[in-house]
C-alpha atoms as a PDB file:
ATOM      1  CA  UNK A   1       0.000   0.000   0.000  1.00  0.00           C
ATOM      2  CA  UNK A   2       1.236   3.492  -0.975  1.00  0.00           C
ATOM      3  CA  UNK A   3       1.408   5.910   1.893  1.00  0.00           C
ATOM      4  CA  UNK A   4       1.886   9.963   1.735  1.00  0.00           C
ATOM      5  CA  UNK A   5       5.225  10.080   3.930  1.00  0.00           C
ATOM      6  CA  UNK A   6       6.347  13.079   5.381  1.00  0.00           C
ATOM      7  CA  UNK A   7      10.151  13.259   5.945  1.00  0.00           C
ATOM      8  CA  UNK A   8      12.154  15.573   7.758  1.00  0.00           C
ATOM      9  CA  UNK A   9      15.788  16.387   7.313  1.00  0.00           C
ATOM     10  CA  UNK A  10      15.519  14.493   3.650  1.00  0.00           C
ATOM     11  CA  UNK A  11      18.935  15.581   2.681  1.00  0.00           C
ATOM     12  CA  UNK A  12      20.647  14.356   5.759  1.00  0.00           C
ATOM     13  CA  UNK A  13      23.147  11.383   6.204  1.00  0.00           C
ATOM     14  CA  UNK A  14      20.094   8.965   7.370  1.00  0.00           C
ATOM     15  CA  UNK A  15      17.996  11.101   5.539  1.00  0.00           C
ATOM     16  CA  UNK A  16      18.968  10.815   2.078  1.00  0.00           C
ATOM     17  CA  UNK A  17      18.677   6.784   2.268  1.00  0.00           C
ATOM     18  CA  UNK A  18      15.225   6.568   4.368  1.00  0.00           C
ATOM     19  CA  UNK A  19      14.216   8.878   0.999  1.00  0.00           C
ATOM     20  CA  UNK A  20      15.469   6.357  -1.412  1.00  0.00           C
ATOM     21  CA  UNK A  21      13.768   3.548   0.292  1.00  0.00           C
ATOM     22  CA  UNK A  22      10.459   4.844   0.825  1.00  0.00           C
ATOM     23  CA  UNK A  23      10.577   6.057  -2.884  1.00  0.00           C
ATOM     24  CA  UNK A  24      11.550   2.379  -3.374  1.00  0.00           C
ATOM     25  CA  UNK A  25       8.636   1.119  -1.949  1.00  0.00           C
ATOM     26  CA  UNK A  26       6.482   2.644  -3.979  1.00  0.00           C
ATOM     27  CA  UNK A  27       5.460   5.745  -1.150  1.00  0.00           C
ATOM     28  CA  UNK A  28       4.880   9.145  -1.927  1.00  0.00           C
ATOM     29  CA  UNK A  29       7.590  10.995  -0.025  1.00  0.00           C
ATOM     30  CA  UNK A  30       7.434  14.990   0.802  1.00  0.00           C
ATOM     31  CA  UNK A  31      11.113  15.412   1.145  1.00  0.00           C
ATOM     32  CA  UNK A  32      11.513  18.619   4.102  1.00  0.00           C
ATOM     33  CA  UNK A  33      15.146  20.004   4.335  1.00  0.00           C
ATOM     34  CA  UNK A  34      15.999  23.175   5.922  1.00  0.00           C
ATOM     35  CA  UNK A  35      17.475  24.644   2.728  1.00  0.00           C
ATOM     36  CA  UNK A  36      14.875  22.358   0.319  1.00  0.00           C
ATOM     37  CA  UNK A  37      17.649  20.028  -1.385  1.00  0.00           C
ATOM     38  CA  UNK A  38      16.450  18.243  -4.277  1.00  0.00           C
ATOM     39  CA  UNK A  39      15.404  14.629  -3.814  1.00  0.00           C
ATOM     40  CA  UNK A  40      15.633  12.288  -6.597  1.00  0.00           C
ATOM     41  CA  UNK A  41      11.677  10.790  -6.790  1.00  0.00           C
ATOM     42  CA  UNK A  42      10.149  12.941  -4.169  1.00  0.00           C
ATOM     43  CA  UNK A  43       6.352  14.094  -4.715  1.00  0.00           C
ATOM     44  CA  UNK A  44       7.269  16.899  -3.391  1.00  0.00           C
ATOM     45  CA  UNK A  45      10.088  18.959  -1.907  1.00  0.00           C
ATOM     46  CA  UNK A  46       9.129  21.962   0.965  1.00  0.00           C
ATOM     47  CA  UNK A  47      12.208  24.250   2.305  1.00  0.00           C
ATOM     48  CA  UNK A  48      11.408  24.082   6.118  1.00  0.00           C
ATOM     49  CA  UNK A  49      14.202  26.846   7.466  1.00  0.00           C
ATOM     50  CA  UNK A  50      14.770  26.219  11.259  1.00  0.00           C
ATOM     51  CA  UNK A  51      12.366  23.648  12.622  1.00  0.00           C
ATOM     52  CA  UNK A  52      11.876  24.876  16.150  1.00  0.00           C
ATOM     53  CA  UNK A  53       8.838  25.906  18.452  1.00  0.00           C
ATOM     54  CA  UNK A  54       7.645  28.639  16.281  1.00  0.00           C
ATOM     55  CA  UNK A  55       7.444  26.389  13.067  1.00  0.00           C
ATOM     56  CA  UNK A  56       3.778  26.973  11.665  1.00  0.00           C
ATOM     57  CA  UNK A  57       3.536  24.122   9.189  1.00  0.00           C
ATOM     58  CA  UNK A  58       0.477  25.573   7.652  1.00  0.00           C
ATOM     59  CA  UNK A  59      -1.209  23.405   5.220  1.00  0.00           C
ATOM     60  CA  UNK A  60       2.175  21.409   4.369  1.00  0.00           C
ATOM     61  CA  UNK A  61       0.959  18.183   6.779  1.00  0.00           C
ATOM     62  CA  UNK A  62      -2.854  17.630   5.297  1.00  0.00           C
ATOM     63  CA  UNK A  63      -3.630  14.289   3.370  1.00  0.00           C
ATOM     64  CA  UNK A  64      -0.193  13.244   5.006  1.00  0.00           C
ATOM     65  CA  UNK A  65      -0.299   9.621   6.651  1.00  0.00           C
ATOM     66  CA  UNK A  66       2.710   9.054   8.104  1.00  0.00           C
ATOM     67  CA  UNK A  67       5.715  11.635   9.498  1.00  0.00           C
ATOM     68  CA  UNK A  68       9.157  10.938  10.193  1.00  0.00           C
ATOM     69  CA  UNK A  69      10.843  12.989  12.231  1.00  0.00           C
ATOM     70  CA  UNK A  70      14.720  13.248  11.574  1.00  0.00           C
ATOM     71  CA  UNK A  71      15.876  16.606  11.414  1.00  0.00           C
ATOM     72  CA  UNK A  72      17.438  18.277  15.209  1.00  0.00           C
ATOM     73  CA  UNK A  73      20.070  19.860  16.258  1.00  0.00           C
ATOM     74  CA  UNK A  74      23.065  17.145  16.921  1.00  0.00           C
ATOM     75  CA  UNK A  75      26.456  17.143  18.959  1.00  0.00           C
ATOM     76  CA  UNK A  76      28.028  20.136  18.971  1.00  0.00           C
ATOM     77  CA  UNK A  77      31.476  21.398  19.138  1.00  0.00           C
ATOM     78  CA  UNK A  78      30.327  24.470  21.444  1.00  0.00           C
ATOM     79  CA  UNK A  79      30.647  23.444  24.658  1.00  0.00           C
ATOM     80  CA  UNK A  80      27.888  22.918  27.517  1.00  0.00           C
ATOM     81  CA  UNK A  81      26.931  26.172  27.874  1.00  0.00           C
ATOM     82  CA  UNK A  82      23.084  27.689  28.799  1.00  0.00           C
ATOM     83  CA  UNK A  83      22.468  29.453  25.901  1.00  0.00           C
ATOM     84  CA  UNK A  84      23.457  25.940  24.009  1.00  0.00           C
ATOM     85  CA  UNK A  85      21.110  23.901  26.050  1.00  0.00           C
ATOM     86  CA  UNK A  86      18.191  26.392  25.012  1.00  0.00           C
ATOM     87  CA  UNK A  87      18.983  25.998  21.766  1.00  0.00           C
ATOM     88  CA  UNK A  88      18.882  21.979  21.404  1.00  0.00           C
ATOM     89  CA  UNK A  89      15.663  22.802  23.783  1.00  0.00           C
ATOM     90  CA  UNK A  90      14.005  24.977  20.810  1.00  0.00           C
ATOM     91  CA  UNK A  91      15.370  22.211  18.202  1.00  0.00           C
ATOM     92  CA  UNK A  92      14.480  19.141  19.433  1.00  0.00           C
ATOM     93  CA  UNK A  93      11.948  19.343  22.264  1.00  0.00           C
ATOM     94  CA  UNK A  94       9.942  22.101  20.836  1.00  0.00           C
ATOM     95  CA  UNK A  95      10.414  21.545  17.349  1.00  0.00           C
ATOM     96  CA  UNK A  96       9.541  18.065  17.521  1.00  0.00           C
ATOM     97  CA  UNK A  97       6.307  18.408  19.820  1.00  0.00           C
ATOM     98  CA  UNK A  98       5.269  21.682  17.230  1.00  0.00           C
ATOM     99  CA  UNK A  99       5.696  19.320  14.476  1.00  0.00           C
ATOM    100  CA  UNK A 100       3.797  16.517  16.090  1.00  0.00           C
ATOM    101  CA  UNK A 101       0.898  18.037  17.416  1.00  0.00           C
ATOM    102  CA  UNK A 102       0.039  19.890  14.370  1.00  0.00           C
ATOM    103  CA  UNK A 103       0.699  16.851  12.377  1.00  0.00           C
ATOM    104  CA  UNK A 104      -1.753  14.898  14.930  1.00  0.00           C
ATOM    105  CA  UNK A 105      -3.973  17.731  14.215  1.00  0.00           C
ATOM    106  CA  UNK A 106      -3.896  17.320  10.405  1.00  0.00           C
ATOM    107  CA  UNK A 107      -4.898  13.902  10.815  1.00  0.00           C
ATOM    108  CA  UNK A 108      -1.606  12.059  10.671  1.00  0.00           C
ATOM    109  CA  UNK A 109      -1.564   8.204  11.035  1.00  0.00           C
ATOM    110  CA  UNK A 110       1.870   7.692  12.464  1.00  0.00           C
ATOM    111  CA  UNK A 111       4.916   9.608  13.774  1.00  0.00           C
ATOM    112  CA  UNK A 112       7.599   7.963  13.600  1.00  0.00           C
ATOM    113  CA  UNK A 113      10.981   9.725  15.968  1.00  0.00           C
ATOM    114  CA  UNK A 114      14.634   9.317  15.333  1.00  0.00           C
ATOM    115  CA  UNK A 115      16.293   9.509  18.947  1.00  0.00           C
ATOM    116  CA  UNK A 116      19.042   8.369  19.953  1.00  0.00           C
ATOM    117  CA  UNK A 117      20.534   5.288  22.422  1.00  0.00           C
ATOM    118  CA  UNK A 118      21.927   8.264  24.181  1.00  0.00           C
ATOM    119  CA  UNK A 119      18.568   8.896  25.893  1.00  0.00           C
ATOM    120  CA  UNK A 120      19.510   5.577  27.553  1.00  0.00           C
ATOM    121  CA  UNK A 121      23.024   6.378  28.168  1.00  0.00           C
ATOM    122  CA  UNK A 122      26.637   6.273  27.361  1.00  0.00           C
ATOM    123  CA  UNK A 123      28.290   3.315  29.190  1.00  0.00           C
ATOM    124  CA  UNK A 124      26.934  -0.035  29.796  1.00  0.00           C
ATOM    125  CA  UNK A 125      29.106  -2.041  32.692  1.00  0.00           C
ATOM    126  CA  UNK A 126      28.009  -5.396  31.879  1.00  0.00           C
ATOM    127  CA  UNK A 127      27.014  -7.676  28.801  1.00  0.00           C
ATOM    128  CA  UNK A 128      23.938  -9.066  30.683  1.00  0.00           C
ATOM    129  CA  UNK A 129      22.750  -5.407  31.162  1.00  0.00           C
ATOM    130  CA  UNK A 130      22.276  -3.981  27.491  1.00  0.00           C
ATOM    131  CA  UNK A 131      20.435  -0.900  26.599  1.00  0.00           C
ATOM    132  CA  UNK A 132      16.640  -1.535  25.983  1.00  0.00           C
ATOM    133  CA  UNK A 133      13.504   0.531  26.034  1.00  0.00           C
ATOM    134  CA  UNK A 134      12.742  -0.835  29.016  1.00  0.00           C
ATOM    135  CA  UNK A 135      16.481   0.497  30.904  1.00  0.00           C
ATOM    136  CA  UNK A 136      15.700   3.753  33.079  1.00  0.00           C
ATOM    137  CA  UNK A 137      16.758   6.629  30.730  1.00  0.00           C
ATOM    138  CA  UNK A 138      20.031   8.057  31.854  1.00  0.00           C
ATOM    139  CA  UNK A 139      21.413  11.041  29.192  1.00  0.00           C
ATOM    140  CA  UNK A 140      24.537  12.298  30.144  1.00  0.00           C
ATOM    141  CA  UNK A 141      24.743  15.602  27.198  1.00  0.00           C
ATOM    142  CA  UNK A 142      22.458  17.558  26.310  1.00  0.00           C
ATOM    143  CA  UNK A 143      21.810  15.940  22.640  1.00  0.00           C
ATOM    144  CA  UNK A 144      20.768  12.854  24.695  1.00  0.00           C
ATOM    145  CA  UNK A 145      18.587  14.925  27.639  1.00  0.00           C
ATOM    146  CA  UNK A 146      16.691  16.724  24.538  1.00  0.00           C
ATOM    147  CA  UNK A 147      16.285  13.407  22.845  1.00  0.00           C
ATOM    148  CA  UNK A 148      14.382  12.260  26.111  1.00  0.00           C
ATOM    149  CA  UNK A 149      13.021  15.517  26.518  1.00  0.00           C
ATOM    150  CA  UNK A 150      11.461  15.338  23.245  1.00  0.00           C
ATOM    151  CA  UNK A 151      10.037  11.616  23.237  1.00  0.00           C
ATOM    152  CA  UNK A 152       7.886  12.683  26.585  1.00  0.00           C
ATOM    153  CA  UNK A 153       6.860  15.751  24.559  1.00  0.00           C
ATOM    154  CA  UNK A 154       5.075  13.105  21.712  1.00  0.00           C
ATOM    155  CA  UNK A 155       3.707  10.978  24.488  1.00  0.00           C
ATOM    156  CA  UNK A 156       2.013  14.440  26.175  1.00  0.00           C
ATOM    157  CA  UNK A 157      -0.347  14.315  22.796  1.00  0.00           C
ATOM    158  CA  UNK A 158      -3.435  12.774  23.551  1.00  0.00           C
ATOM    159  CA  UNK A 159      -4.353   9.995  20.479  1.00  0.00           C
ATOM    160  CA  UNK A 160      -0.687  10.061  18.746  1.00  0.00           C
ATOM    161  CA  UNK A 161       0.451   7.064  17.578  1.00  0.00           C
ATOM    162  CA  UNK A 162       3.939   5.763  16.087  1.00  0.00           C
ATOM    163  CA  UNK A 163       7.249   4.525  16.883  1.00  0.00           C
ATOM    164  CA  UNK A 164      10.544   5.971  18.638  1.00  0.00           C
ATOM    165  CA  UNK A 165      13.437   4.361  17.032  1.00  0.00           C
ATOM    166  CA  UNK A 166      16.948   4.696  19.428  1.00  0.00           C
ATOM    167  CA  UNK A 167      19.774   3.871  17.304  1.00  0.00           C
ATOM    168  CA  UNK A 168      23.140   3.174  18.142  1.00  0.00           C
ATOM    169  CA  UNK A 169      25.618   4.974  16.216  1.00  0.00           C
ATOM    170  CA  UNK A 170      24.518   4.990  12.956  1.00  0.00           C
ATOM    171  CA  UNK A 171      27.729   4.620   9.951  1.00  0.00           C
ATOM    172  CA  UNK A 172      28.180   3.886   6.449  1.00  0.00           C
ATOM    173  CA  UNK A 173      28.832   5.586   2.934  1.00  0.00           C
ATOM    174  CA  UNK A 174      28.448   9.204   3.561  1.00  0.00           C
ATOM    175  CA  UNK A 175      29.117   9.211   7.600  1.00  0.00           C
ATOM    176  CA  UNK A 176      29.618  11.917   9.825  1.00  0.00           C
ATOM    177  CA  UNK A 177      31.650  12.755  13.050  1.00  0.00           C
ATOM    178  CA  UNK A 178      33.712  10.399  14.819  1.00  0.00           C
ATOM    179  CA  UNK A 179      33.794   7.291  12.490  1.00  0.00           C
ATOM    180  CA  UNK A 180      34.403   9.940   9.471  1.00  0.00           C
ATOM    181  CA  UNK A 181      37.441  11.383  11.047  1.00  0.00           C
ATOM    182  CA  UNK A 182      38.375   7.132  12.083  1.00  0.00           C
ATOM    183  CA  UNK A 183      38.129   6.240   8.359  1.00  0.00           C
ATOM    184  CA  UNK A 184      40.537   9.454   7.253  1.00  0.00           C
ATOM    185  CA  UNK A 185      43.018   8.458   9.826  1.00  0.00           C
ATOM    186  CA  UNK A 186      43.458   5.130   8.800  1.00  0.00           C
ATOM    187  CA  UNK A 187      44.030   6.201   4.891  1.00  0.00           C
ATOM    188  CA  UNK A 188      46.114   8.508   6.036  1.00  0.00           C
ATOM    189  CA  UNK A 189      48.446   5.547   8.173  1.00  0.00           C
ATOM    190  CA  UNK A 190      47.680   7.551  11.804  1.00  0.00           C
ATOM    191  CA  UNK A 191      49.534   4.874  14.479  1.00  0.00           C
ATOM    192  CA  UNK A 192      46.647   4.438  16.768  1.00  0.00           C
ATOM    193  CA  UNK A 193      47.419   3.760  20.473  1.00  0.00           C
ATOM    194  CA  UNK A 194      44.205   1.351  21.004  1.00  0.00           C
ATOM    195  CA  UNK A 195      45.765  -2.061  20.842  1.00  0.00           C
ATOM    196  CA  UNK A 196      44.986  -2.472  24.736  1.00  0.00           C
ATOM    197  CA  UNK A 197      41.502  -1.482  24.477  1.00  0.00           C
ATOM    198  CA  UNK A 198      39.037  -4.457  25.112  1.00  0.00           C
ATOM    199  CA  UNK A 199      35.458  -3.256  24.896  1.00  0.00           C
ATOM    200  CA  UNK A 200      32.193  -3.910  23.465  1.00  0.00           C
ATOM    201  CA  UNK A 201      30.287  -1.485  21.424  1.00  0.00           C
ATOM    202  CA  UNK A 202      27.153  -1.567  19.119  1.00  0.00           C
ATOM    203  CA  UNK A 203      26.313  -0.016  15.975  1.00  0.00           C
ATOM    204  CA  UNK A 204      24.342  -0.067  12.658  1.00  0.00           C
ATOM    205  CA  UNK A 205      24.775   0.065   9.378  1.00  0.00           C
ATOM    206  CA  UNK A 206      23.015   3.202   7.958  1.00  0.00           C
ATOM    207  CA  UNK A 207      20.900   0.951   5.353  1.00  0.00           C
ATOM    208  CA  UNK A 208      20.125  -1.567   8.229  1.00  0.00           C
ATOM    209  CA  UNK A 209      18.673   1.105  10.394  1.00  0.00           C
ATOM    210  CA  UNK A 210      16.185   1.987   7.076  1.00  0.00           C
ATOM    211  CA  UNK A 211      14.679  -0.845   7.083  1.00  0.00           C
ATOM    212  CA  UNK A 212      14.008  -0.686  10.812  1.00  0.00           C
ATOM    213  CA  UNK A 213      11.889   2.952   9.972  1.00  0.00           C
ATOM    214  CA  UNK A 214      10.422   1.300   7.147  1.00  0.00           C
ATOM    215  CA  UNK A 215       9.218  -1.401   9.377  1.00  0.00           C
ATOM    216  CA  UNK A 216       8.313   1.482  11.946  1.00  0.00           C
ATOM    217  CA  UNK A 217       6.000   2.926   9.062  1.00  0.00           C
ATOM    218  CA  UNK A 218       4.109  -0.385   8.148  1.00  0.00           C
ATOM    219  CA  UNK A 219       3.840  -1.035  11.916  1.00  0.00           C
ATOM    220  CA  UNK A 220      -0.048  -0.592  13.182  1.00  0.00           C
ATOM    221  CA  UNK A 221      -0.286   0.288  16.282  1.00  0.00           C
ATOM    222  CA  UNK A 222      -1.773   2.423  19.282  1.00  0.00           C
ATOM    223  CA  UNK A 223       0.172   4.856  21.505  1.00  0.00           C
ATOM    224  CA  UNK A 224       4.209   4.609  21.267  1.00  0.00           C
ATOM    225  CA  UNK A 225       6.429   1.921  20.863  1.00  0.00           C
ATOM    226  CA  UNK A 226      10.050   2.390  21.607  1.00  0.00           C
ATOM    227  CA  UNK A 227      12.786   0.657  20.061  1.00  0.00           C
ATOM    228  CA  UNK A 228      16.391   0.162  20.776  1.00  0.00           C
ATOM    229  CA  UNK A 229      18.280  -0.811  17.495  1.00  0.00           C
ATOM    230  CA  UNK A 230      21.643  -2.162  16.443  1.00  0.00           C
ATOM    231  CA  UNK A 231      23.230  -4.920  14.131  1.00  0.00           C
ATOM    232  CA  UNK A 232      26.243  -5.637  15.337  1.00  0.00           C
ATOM    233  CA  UNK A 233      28.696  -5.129  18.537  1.00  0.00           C
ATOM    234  CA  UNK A 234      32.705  -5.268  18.464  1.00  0.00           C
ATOM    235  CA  UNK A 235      35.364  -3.699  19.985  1.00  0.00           C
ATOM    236  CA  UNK A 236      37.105  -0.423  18.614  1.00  0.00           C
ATOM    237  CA  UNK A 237      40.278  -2.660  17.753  1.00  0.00           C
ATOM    238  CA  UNK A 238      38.258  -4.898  15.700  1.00  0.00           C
ATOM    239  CA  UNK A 239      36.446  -1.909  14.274  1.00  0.00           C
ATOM    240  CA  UNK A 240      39.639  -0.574  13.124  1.00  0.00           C
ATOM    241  CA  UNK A 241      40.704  -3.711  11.540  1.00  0.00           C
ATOM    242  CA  UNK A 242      38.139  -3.880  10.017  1.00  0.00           C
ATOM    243  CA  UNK A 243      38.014  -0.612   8.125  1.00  0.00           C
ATOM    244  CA  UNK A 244      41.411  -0.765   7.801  1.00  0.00           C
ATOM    245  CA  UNK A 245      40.910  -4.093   5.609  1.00  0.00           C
ATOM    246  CA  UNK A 246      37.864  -2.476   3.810  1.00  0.00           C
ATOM    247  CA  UNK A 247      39.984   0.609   2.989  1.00  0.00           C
ATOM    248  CA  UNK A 248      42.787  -1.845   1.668  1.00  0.00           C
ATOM    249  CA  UNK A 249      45.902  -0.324   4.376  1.00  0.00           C
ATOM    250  CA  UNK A 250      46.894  -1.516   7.173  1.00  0.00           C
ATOM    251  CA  UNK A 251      45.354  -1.143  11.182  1.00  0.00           C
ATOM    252  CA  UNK A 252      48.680   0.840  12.977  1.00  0.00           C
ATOM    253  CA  UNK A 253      47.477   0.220  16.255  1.00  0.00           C
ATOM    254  CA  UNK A 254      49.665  -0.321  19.197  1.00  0.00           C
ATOM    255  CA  UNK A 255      49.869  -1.240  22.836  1.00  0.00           C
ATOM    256  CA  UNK A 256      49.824   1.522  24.861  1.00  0.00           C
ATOM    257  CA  UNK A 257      49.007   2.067  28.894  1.00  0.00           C
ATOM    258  CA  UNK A 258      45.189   3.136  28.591  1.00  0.00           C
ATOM    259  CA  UNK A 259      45.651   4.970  32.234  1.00  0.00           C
ATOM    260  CA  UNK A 260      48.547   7.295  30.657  1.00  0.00           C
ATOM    261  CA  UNK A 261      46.227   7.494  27.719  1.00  0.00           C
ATOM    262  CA  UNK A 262      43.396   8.510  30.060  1.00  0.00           C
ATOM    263  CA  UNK A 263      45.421  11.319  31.094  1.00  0.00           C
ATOM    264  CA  UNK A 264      46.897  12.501  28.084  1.00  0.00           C
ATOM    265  CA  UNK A 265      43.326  12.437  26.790  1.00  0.00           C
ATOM    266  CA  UNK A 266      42.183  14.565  29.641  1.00  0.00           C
ATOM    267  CA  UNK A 267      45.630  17.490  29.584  1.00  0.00           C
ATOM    268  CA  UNK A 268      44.377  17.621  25.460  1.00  0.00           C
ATOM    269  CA  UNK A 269      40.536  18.271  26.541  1.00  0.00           C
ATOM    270  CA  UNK A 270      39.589  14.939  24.682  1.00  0.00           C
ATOM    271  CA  UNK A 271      38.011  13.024  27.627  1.00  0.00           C
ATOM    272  CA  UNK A 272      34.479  12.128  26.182  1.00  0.00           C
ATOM    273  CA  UNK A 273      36.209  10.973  22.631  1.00  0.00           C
ATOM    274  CA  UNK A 274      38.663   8.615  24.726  1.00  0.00           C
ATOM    275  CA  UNK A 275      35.368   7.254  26.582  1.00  0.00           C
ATOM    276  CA  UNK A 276      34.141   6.616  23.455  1.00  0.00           C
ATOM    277  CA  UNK A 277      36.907   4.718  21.978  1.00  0.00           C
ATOM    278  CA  UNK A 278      37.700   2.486  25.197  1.00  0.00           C
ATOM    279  CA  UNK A 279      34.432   2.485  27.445  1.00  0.00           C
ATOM    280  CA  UNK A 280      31.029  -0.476  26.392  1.00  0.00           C
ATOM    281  CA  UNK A 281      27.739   0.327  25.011  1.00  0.00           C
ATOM    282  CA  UNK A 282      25.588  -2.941  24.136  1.00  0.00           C
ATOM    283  CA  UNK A 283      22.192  -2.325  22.460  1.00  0.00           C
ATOM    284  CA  UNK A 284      19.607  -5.053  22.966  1.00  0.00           C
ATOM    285  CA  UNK A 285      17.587  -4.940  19.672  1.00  0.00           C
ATOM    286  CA  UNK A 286      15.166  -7.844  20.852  1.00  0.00           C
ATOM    287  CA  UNK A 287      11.685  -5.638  20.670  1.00  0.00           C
ATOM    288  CA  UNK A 288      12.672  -4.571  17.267  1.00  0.00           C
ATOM    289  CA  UNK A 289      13.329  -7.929  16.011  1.00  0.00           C
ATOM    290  CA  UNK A 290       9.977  -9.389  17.399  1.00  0.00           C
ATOM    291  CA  UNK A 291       7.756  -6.590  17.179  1.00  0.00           C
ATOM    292  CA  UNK A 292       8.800  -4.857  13.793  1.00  0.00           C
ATOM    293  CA  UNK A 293       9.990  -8.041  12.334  1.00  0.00           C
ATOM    294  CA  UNK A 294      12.970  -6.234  11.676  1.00  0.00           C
ATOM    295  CA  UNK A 295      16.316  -8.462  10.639  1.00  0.00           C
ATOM    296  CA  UNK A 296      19.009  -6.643   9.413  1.00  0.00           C
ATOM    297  CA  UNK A 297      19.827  -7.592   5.779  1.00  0.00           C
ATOM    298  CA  UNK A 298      23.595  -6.160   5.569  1.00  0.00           C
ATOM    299  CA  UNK A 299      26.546  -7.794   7.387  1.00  0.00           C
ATOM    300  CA  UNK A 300      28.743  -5.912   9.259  1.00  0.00           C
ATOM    301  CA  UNK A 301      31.809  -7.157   6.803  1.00  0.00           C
ATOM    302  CA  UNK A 302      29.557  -5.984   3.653  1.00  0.00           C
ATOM    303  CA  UNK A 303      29.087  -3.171   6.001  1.00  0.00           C
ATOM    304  CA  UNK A 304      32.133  -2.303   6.149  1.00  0.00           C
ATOM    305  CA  UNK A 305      33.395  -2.942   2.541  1.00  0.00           C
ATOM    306  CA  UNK A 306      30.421  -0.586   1.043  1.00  0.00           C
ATOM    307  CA  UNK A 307      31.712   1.949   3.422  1.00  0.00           C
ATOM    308  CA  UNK A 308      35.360   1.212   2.712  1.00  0.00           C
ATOM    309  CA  UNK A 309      34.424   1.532  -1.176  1.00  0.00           C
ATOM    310  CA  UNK A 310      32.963   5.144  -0.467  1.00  0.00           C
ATOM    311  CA  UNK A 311      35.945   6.649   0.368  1.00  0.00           C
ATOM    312  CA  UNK A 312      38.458   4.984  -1.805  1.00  0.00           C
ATOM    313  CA  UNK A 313      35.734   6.232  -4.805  1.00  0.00           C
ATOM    314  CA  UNK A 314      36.145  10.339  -3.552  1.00  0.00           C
END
């Protein structure tokens, strides 16, 4: 069945493939971007400008049946400061309650939430204690504390329905941030100090975590569901290896004492990207694989290679 599909942040990293997919399917996708990037197959494309608490979305959500929420403010390099917090408060609290409300309004089926496993979290301390919807939310920035801030906003609105999807962090062709900068040190032969590390961490391929919204959107249901969602979990040295291997060089890690590394981490102000190279985070993705009948279809060493391919092809 065709659906009307509403997408938000269309030209983003996740964005751009949830597009493709739906389009896929056969759905009839209004592709939203701040700056109203053309999408390849989209019924329609709207230029949204900031989505925040003021957003009037006038007559742009009628004969709509299903939103997906993905645009927000994400991590930033400014600091913790107030004025910061207010503004990931205007992004993604108010923007997304704005958008859903009016969209509920409108007569919207579904509304479906990108959030992130960092409502739930950054560390877990044991592999028989995974992150799950059902795990006390515990947001230590305030990406993750807007995130949570945001899915109570949606389950404030009397009669919406949909799904909250928490993904781990999300690579592949195209990636941002932290595995972005990974992939450019390796082709550029950076000696990494992480030999020592032994930790478990989960993640999903960016095409995996598609079919999870696409699931989402088929997905009948009444109130919110929340789902945790991941496809595979290994430590950062295998990680490396393994891009290394897709990327066709070789992984220059070496032992080093992680406590010294710790501290030189902590004189260079790079504390929270040393937690996330050496410290756990499992994802339990069990309500997602029963409820959504979601099963990943991508491997995490085709994964890899398709991301590998990317940037030996720029």
């Amino acid at each position: 069945m065709s659906l009307r599909i509403f997408v938000t942040g269309a030209d983003g990293f996740i964005g751009r493939y949830v597009c493709r997919d739906l389009i896929e399917r056969g759905h009839a996708v209004t592709a939203v971007s701040r700056n109203g990037a053309v999408c390849p197959g989209a019924t329609k494309t709207l230029v949204s400008g900031l989505i925040n608490a003021n957003k009037d979305w006038n007559n742009d959500l009628c004969e709509i049946d299903v939103v997906i929420h993905l645009a927000g403010v994400t991590h930033s390099s400014y600091g913790q400061d107030t004025n910061l917090l207010e503004h990931y408060r205007d992004v993604n609290v108010g923007g997304t309650f704005g958008l859903a409300k009016q969209a509920h309004e409108s007569g919207v089926k579904s509304f479906i939430f990108m959030s992130s496993i960092k409502v739930n979290g950054d560390v877990t301390e044991s592999v028989n204690d995974p992150m799950s919807p059902g795990r006390t939310p515990d947001p230590k920035d305030y990406y993750g504390l807007t995130k949570w801030e945001a899915e109570k906003s949606l389950l404030s609105i009397p009669g919406l329905t949909g799904s909250i999807l928490r993904p781990s962090l999300v690579y592949g062709p195209g990636q941002k941030g932290n595995l972005d900068s990974l992939c450019n040190a390796i082709l550029k032969r950076v000696p990494m100090p992480l030999a020592r590390i032994d930790n478990q961490r989960s993640f999903i391929y960016v095409e995996n975590l598609v079919t999870a919204v696409s699931a989402a959107v088929e997905r009948t249901n009444s109130g919110f569901e929340v789902f945790t969602l991941a496809d595979v979990c290994v430590s950062t040295p295998e990680l490396i290896s393994a891009l290394a291997k897709a990327l066709g060089r070789r992984a220059y890690l070496f032992p080093f004492p992680l406590g010294l590394l710790k501290v030189l981490a902590a004189v260079a102000n790079k504390s929270s990207e040393y937690a996330r190279l050496t410290e756990s985070l499992l994802v339990d993705s069990s309500d997602a694989h029963s409820m959504l009948d979601w099963t990943p279809k991508i491997s995490f060493i085709e994964a890899v290679q398709l991301t590998g391919a990317f940037y030996l092809d720029e």
